[in-house]
C-alpha atoms as a PDB file:
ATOM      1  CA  UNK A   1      -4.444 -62.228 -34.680  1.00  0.00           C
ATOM      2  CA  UNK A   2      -7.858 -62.033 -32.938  1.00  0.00           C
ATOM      3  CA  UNK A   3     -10.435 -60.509 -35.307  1.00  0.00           C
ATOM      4  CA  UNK A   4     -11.462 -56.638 -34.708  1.00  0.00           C
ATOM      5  CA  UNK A   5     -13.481 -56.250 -31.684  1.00  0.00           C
ATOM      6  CA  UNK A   6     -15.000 -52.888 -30.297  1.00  0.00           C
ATOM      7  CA  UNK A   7     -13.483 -51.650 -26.899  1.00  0.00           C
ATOM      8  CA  UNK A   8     -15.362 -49.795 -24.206  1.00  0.00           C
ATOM      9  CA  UNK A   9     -12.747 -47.367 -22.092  1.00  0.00           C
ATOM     10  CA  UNK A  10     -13.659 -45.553 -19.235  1.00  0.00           C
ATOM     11  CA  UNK A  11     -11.721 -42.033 -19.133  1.00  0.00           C
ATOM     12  CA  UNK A  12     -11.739 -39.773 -16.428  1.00  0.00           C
ATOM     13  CA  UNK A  13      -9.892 -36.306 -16.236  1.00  0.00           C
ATOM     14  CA  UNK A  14      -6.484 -37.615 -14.895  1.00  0.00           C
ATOM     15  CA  UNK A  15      -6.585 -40.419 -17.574  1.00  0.00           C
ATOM     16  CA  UNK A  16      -6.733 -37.719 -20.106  1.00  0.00           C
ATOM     17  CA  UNK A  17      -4.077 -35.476 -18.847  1.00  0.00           C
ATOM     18  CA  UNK A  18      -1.591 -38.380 -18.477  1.00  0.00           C
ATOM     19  CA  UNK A  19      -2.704 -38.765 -21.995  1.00  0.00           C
ATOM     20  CA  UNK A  20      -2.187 -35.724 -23.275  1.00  0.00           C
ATOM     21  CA  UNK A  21       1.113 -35.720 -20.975  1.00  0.00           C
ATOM     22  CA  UNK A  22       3.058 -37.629 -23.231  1.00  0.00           C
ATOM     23  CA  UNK A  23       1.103 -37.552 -26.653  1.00  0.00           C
ATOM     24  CA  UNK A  24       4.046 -35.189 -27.892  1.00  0.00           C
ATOM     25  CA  UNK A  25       6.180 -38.146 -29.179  1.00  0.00           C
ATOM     26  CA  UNK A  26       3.752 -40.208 -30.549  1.00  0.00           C
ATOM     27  CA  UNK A  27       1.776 -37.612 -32.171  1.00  0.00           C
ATOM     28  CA  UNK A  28       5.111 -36.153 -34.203  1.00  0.00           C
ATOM     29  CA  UNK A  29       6.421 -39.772 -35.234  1.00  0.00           C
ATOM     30  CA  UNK A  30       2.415 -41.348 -35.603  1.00  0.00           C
ATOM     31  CA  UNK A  31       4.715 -44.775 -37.057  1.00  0.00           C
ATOM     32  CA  UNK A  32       5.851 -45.510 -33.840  1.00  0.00           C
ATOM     33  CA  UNK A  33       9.668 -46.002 -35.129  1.00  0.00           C
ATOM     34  CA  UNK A  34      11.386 -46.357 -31.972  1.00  0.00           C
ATOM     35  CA  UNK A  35      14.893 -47.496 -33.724  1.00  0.00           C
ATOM     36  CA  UNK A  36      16.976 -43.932 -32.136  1.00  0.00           C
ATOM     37  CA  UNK A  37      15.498 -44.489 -28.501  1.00  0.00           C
ATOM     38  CA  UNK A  38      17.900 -45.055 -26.146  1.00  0.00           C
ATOM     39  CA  UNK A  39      15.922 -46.415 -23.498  1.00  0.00           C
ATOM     40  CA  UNK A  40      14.672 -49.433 -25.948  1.00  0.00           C
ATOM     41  CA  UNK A  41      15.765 -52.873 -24.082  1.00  0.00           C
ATOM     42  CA  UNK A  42      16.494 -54.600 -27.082  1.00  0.00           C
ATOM     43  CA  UNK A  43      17.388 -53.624 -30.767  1.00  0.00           C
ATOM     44  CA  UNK A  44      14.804 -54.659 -33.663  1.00  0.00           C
ATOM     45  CA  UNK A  45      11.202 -53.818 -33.748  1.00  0.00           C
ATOM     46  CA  UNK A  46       9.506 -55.400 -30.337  1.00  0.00           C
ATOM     47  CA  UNK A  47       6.338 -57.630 -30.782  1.00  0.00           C
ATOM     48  CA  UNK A  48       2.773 -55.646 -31.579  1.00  0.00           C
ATOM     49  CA  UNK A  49      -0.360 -57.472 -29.848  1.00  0.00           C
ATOM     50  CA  UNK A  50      -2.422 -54.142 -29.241  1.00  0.00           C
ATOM     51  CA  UNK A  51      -3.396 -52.127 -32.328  1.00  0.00           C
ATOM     52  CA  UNK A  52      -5.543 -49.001 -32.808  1.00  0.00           C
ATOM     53  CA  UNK A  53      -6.915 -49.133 -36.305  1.00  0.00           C
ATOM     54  CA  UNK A  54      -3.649 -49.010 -38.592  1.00  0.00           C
ATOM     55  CA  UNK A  55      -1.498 -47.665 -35.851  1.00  0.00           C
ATOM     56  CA  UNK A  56      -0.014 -50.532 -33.992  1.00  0.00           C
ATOM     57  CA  UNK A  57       1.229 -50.048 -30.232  1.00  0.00           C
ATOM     58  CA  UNK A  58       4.247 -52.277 -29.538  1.00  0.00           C
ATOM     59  CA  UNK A  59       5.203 -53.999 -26.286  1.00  0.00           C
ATOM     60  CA  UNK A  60       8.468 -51.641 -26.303  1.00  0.00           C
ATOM     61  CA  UNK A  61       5.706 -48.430 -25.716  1.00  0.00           C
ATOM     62  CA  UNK A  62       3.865 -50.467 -23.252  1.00  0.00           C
ATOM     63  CA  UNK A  63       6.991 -50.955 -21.475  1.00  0.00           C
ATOM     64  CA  UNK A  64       8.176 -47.500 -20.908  1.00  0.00           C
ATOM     65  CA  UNK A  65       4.602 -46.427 -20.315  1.00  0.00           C
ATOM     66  CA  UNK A  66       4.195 -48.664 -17.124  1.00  0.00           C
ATOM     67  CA  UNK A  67       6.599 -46.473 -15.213  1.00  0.00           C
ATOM     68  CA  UNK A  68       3.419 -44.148 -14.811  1.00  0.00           C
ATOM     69  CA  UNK A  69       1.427 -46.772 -13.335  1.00  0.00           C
ATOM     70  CA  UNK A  70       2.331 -48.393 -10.835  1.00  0.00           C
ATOM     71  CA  UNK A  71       0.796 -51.496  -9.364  1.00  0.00           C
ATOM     72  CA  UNK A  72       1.654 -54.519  -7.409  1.00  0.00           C
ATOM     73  CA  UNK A  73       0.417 -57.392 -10.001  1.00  0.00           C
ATOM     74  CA  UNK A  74       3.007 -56.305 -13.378  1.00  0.00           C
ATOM     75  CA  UNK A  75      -0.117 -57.607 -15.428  1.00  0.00           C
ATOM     76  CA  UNK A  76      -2.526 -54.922 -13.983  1.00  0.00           C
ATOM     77  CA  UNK A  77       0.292 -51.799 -14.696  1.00  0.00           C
ATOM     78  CA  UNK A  78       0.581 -53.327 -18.221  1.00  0.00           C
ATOM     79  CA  UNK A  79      -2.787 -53.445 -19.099  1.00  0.00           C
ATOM     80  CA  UNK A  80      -3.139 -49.778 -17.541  1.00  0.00           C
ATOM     81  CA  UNK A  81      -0.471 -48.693 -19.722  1.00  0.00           C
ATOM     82  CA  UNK A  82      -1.935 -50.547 -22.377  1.00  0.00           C
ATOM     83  CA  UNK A  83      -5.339 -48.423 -22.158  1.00  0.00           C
ATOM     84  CA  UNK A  84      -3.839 -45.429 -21.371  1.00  0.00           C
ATOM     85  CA  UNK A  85      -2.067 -45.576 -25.004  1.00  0.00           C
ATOM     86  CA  UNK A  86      -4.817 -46.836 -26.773  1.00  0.00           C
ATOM     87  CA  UNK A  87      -6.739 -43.320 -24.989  1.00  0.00           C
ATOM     88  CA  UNK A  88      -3.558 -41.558 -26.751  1.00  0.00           C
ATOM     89  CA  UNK A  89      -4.005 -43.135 -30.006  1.00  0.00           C
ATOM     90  CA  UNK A  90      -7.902 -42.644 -30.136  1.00  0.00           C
ATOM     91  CA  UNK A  91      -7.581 -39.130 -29.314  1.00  0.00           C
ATOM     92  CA  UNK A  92      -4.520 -38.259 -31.717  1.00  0.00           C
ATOM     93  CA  UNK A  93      -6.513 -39.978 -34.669  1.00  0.00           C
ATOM     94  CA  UNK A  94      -9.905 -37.607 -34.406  1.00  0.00           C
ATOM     95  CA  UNK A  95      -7.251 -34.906 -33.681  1.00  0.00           C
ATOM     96  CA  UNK A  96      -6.092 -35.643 -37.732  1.00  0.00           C
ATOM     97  CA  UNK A  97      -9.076 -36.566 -38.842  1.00  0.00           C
ATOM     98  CA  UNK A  98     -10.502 -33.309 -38.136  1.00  0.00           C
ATOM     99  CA  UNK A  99      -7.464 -31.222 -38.695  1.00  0.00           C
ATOM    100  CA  UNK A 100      -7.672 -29.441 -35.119  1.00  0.00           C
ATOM    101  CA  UNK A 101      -3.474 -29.002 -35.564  1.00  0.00           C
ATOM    102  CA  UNK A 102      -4.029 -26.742 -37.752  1.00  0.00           C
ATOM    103  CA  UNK A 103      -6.589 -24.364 -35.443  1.00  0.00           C
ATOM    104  CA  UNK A 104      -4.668 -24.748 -32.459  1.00  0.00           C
ATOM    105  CA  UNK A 105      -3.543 -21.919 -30.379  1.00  0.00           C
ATOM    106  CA  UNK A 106      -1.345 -23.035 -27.176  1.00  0.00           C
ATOM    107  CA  UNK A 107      -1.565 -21.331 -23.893  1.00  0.00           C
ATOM    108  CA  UNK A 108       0.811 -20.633 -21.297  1.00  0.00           C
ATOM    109  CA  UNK A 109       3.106 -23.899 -20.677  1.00  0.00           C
ATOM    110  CA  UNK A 110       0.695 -26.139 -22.729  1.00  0.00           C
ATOM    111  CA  UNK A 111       2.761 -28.328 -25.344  1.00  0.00           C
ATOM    112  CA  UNK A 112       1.290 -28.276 -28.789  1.00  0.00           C
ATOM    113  CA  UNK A 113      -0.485 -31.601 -28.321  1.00  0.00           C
ATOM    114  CA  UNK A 114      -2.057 -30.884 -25.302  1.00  0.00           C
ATOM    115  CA  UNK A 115      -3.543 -27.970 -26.725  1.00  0.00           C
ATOM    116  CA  UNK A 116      -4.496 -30.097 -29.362  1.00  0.00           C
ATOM    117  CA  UNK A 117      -6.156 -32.467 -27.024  1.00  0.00           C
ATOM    118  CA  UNK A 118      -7.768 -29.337 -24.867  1.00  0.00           C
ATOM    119  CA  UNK A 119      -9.599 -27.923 -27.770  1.00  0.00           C
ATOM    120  CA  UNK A 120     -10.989 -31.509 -29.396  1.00  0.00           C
ATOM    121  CA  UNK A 121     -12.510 -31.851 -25.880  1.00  0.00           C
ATOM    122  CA  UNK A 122     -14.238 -28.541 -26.161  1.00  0.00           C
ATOM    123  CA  UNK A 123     -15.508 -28.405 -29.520  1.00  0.00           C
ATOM    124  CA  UNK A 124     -16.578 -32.489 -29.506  1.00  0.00           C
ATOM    125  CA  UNK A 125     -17.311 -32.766 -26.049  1.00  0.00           C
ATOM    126  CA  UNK A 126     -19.127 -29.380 -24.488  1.00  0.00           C
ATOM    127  CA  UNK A 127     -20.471 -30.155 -20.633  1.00  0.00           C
ATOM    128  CA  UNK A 128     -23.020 -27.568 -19.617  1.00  0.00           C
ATOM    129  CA  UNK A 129     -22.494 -25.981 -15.874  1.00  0.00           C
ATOM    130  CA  UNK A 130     -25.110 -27.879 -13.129  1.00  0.00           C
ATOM    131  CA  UNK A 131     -27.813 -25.220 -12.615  1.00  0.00           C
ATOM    132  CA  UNK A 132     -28.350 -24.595  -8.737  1.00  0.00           C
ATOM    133  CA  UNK A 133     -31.824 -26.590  -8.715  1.00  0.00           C
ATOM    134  CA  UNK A 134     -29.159 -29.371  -9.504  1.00  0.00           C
ATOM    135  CA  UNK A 135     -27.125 -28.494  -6.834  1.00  0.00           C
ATOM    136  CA  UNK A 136     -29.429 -27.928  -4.451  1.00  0.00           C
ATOM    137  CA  UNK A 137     -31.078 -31.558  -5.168  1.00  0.00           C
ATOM    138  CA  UNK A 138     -27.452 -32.952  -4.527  1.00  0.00           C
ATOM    139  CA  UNK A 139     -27.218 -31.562  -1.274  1.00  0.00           C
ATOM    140  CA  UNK A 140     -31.001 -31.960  -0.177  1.00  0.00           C
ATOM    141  CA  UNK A 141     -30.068 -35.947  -1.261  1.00  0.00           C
ATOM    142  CA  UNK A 142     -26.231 -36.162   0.603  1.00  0.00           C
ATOM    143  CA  UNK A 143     -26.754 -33.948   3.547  1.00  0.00           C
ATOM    144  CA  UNK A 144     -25.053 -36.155   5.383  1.00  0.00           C
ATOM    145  CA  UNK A 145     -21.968 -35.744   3.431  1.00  0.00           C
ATOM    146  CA  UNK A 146     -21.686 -31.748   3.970  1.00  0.00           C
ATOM    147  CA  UNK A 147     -20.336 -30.902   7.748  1.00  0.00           C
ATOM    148  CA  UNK A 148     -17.226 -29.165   8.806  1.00  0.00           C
ATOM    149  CA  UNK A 149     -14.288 -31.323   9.497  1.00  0.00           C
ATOM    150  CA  UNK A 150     -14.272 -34.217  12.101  1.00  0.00           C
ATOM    151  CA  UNK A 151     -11.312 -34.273  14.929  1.00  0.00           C
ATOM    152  CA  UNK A 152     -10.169 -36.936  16.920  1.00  0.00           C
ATOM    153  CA  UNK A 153      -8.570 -37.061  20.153  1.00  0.00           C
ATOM    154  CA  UNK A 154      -5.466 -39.254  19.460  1.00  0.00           C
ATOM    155  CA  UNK A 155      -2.873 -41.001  21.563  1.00  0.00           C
ATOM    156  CA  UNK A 156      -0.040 -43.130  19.638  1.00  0.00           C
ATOM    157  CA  UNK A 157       3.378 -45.036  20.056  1.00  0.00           C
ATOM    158  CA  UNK A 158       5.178 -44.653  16.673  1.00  0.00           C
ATOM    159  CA  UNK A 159       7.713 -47.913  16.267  1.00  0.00           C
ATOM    160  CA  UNK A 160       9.862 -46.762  13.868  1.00  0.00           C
ATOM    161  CA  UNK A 161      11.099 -48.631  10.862  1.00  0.00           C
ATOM    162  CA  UNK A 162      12.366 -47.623   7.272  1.00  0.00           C
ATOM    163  CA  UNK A 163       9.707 -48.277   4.833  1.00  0.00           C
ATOM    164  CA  UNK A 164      12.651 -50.576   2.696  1.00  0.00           C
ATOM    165  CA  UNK A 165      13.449 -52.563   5.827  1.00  0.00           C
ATOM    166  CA  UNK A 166      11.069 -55.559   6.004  1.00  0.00           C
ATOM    167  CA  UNK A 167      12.966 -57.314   9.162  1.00  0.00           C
ATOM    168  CA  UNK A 168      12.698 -53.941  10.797  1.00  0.00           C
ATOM    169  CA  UNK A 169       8.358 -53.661   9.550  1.00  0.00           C
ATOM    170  CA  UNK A 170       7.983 -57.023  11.014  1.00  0.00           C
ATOM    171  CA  UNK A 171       9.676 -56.461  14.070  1.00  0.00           C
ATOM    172  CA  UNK A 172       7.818 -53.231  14.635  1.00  0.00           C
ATOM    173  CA  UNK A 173       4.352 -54.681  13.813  1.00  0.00           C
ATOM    174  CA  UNK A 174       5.283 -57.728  16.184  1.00  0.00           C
ATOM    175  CA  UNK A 175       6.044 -55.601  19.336  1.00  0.00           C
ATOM    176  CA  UNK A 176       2.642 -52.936  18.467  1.00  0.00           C
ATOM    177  CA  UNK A 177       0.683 -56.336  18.678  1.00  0.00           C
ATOM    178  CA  UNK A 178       2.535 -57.339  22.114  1.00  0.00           C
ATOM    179  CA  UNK A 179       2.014 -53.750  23.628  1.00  0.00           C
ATOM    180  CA  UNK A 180      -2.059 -53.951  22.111  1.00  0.00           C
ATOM    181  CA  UNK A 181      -2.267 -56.776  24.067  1.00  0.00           C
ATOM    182  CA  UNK A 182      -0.865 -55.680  27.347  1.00  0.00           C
ATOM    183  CA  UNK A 183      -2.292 -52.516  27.050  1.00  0.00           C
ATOM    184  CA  UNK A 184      -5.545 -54.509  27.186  1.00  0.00           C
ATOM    185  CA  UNK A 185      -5.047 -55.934  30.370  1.00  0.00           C
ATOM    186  CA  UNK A 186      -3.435 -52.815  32.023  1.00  0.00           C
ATOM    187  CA  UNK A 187      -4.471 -49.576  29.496  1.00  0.00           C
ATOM    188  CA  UNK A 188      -3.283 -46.939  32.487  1.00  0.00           C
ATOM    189  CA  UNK A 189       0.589 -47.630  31.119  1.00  0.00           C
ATOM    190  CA  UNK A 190       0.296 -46.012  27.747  1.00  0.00           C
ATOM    191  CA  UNK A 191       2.002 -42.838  28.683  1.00  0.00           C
ATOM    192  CA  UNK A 192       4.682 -45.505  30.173  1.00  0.00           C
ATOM    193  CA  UNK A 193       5.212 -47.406  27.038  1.00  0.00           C
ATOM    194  CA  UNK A 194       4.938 -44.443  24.893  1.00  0.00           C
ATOM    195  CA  UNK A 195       7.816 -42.967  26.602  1.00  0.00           C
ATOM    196  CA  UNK A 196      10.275 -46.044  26.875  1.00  0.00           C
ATOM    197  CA  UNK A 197       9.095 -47.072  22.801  1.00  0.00           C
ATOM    198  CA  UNK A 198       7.719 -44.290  21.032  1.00  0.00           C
ATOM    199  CA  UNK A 199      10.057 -42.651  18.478  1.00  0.00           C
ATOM    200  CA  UNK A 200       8.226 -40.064  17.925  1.00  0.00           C
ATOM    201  CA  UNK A 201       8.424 -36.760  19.787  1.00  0.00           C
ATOM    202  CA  UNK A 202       4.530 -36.799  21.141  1.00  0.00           C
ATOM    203  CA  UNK A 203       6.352 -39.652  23.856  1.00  0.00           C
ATOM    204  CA  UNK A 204       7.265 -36.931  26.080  1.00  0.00           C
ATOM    205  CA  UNK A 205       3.612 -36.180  26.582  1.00  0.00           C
ATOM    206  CA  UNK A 206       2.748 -39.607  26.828  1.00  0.00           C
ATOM    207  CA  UNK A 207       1.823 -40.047  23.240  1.00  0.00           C
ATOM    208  CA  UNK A 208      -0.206 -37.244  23.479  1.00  0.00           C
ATOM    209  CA  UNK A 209      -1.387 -36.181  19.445  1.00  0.00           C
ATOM    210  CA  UNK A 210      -3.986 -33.950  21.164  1.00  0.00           C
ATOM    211  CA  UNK A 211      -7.155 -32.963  18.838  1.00  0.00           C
ATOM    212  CA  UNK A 212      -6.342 -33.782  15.134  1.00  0.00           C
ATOM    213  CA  UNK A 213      -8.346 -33.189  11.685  1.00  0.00           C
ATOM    214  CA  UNK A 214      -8.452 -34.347   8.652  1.00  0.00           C
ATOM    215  CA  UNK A 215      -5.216 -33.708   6.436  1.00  0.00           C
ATOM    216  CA  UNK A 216      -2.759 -32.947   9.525  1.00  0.00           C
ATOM    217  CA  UNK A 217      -0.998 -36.204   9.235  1.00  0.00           C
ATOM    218  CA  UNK A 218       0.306 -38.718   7.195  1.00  0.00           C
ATOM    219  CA  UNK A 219      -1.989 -39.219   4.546  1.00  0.00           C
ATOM    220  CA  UNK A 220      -2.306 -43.071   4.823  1.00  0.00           C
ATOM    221  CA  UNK A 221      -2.564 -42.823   8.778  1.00  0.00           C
ATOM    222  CA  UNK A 222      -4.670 -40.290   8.585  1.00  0.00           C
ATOM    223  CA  UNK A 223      -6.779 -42.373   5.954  1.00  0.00           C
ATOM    224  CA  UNK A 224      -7.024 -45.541   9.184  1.00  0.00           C
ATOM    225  CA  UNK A 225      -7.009 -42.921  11.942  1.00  0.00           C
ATOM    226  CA  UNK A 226     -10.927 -41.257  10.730  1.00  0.00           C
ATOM    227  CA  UNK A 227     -12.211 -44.367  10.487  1.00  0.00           C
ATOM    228  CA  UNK A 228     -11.592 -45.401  14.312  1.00  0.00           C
ATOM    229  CA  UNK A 229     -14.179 -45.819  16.664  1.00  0.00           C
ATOM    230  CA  UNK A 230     -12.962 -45.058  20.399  1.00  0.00           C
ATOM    231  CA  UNK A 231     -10.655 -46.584  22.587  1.00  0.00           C
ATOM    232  CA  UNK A 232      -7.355 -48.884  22.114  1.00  0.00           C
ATOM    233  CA  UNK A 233      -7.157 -49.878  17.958  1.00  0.00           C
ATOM    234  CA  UNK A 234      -7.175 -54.087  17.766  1.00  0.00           C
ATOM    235  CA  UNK A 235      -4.095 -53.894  15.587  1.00  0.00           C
ATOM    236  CA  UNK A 236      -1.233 -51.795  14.614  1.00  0.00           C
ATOM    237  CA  UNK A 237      -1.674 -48.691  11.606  1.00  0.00           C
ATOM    238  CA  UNK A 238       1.120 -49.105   9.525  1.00  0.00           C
ATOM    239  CA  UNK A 239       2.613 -45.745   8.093  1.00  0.00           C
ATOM    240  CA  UNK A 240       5.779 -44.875   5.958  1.00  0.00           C
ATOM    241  CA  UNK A 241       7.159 -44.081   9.499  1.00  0.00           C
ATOM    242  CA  UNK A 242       6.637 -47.815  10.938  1.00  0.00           C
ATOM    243  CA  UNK A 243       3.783 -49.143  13.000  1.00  0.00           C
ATOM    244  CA  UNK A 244       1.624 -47.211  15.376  1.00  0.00           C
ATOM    245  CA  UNK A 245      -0.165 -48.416  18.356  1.00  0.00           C
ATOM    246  CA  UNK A 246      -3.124 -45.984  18.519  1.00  0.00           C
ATOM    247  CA  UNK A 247      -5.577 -44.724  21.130  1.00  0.00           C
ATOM    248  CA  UNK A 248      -8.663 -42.770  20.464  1.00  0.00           C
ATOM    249  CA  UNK A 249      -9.864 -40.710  23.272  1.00  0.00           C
ATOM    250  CA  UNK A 250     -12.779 -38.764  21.663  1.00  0.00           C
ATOM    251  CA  UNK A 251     -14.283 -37.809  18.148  1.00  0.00           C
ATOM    252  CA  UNK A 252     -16.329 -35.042  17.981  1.00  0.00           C
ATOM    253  CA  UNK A 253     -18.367 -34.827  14.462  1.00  0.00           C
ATOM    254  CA  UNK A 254     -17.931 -32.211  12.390  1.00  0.00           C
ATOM    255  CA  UNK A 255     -21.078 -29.344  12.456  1.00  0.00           C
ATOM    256  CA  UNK A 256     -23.489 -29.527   9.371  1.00  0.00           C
ATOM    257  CA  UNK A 257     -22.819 -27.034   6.229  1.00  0.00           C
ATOM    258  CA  UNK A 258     -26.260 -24.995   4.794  1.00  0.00           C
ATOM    259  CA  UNK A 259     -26.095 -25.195   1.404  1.00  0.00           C
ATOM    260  CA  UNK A 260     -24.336 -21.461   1.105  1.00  0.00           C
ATOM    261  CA  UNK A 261     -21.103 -22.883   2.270  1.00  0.00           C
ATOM    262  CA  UNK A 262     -21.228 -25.784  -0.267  1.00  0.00           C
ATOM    263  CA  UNK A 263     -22.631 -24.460  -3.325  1.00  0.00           C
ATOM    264  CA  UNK A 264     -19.295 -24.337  -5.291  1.00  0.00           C
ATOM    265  CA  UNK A 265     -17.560 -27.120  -4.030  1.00  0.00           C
ATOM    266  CA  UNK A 266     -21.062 -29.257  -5.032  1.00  0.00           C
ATOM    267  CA  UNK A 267     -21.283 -27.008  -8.635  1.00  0.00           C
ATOM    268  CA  UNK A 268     -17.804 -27.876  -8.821  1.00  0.00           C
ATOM    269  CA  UNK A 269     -18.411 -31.909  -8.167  1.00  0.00           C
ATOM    270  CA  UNK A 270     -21.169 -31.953 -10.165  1.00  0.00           C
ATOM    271  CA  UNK A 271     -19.510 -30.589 -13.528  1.00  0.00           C
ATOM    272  CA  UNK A 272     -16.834 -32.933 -13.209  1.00  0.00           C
ATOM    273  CA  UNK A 273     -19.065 -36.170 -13.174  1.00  0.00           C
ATOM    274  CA  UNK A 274     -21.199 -34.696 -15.799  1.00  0.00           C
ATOM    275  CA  UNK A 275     -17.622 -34.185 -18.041  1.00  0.00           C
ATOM    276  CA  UNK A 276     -15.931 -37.484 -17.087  1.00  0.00           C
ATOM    277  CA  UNK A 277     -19.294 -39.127 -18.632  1.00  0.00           C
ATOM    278  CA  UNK A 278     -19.397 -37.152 -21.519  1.00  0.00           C
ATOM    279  CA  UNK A 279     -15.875 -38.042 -22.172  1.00  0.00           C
ATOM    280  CA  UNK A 280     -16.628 -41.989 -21.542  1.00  0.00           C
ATOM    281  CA  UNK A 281     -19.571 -41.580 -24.164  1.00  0.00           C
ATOM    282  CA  UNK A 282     -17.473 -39.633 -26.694  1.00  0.00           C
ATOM    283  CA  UNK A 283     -14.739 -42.124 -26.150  1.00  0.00           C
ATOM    284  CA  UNK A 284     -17.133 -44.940 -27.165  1.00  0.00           C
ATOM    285  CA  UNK A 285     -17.655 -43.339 -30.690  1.00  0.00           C
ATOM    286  CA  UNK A 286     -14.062 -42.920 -30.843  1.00  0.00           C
ATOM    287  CA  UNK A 287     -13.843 -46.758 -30.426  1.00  0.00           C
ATOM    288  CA  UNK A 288     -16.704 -47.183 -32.701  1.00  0.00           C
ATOM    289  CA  UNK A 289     -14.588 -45.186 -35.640  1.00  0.00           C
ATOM    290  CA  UNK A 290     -11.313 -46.477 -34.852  1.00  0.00           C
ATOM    291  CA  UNK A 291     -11.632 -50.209 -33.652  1.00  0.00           C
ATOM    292  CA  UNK A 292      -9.239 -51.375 -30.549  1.00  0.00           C
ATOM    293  CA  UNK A 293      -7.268 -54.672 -31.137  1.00  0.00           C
ATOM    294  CA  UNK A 294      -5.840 -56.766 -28.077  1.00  0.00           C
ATOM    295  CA  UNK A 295      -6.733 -54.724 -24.881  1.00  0.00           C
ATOM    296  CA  UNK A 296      -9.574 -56.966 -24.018  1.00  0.00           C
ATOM    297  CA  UNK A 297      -6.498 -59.834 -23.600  1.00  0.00           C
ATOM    298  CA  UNK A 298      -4.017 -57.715 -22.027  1.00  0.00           C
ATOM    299  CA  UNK A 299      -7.091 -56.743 -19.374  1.00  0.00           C
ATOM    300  CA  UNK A 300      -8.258 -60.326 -19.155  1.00  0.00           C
ATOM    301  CA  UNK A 301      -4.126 -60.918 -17.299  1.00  0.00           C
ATOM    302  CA  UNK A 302      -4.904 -57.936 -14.968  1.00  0.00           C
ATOM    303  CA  UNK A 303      -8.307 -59.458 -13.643  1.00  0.00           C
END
């Protein structure tokens, strides 16, 4: 084994509450005996190459822990299992070392451990509130960021196809590009095609969205659909619904905010990037106390 090497891990807020999610079994049974766990693929202790000072993190845990991440490439949901374990194990250690168990009161629904995790975080880790010169400052620096919602003016022809059904996807995608490109040449039969293709109801009225804003659709259309400029899209937007060949009519820009009508969601913005660096600089003395074995390898597959 690799000798003992120092880890830097970035947390942010939904890293820890995943964390302290599932720190329940870990934290009761800190040996990681896994022997009466059903869900174990294989019987026998699995191989360890990820270790948190003494506590060692086997390739069993890593295993069920990718179910909560996702990815496309296996190696990047392994090594984001990987860190989001090693958070776990970091955080369960200081929680022993300083005996917060014991001091722990647990509100509402919270399990024992997230408690647990909740006060270590506000006795190690206090983030002061942004003061409004702060906040002001922000928005005098990102006006541009602070205006009431934008709407666009939206025409589509939805070709329908099961997200599971990759014939069907291609099929779809193949006959949005064909329409795109005769819709080029002759743009006055949209309300035509969207009526003898569209699946979606908007073809009786030509494909007629009307005025939409942000958050009304779709979120991954609506994601493509804001970032349109006007007039017939190049390509098709793909959506869980199929493909969709998309016109934009108008956009009108959203009006700007005065600083009244922002002021909490900036104070708001503002005390969660000051806490999510806090939390990446306490988590670096964590790794300073407790050294990190094997992550840096299991993140070197993922790049």
């Amino acid at each position: 084994m690799n000798n003992p090497r120092i880890i830097p891990i970035v947390m942010d807020s939904g890293a820890l509450s995943d964390a302290a999610a599932r720190a329940q079994e870990t934290a009761q049974n800190p040996s990681h005996d896994h022997a009466n766990d059903p869900s174990a693929p294989i019987p026998g202790r699995a191989p360890v190459f990820l270790k948190v000072a003494d506590r060692e993190i086997d390739e069993a845990e890593i295993a069920r822990e990718m179910q909560h991440h996702r990815a496309d490439n296996p190696h990047t949901a392994r090594a984001d299992a990987a860190r989001a374990l090693v958070v776990r194990e970091l955080l369960l250690l200081e929680i022993e070392r300083l005996g917060i168990l014991k001091q722990t009161e647990q509100f509402g629904e919270e399990t024992l451990e997230e408690a647990a995790i909740r006060l270590l975080i506000e006795q190690e880790v206090p983030t002061p509130e942004p003061n409004e010169e702060a906040c002001r400052h922000y928005f005098e620096s990102n006006r541009e960021r602070f205006h009431s919602p934008d709407s666009v003016n939206v025409r589509h022809i939805l070709l329908a196809a099961p997200a599971d059904d990759i014939k069907g996807r291609l099929a779809a995608r193949d006959l949005g590009e064909k329409l795109i490109a005769e819709l080029k040449q002759f743009p006055e039969r949209f309300a035509e095609y969207a009526m003898r293709h569209s699946s979606c109801p908007s073809r009786d009225q030509g494909g007629e969205l009307g005025w939409v804003t942000r958050g009304q659709t779709t979120p991954e259309f609506d994601r493509q659909l804001f970032m349109l400029r006007e007039g017939l899209v190049a390509m098709t937007i793909e959506s869980r619904w199929g493909h969709h060949v998309v016109q934009v009519d108008d956009i009108a820009r959203g009006e700007p905010l005065a600083y009244e009508d922002c002021a909490q969601k900036i104070a708001s913005y503002l005390e969660l990037q000051v806490k999510q660096n806090a939390l990446h600089q306490y988590l670096q003395i964590l790794t300073a106390r407790y050294p990190v074995i094997g992550l840096t390898e299991l993140e070197a597959l993922a790049a």
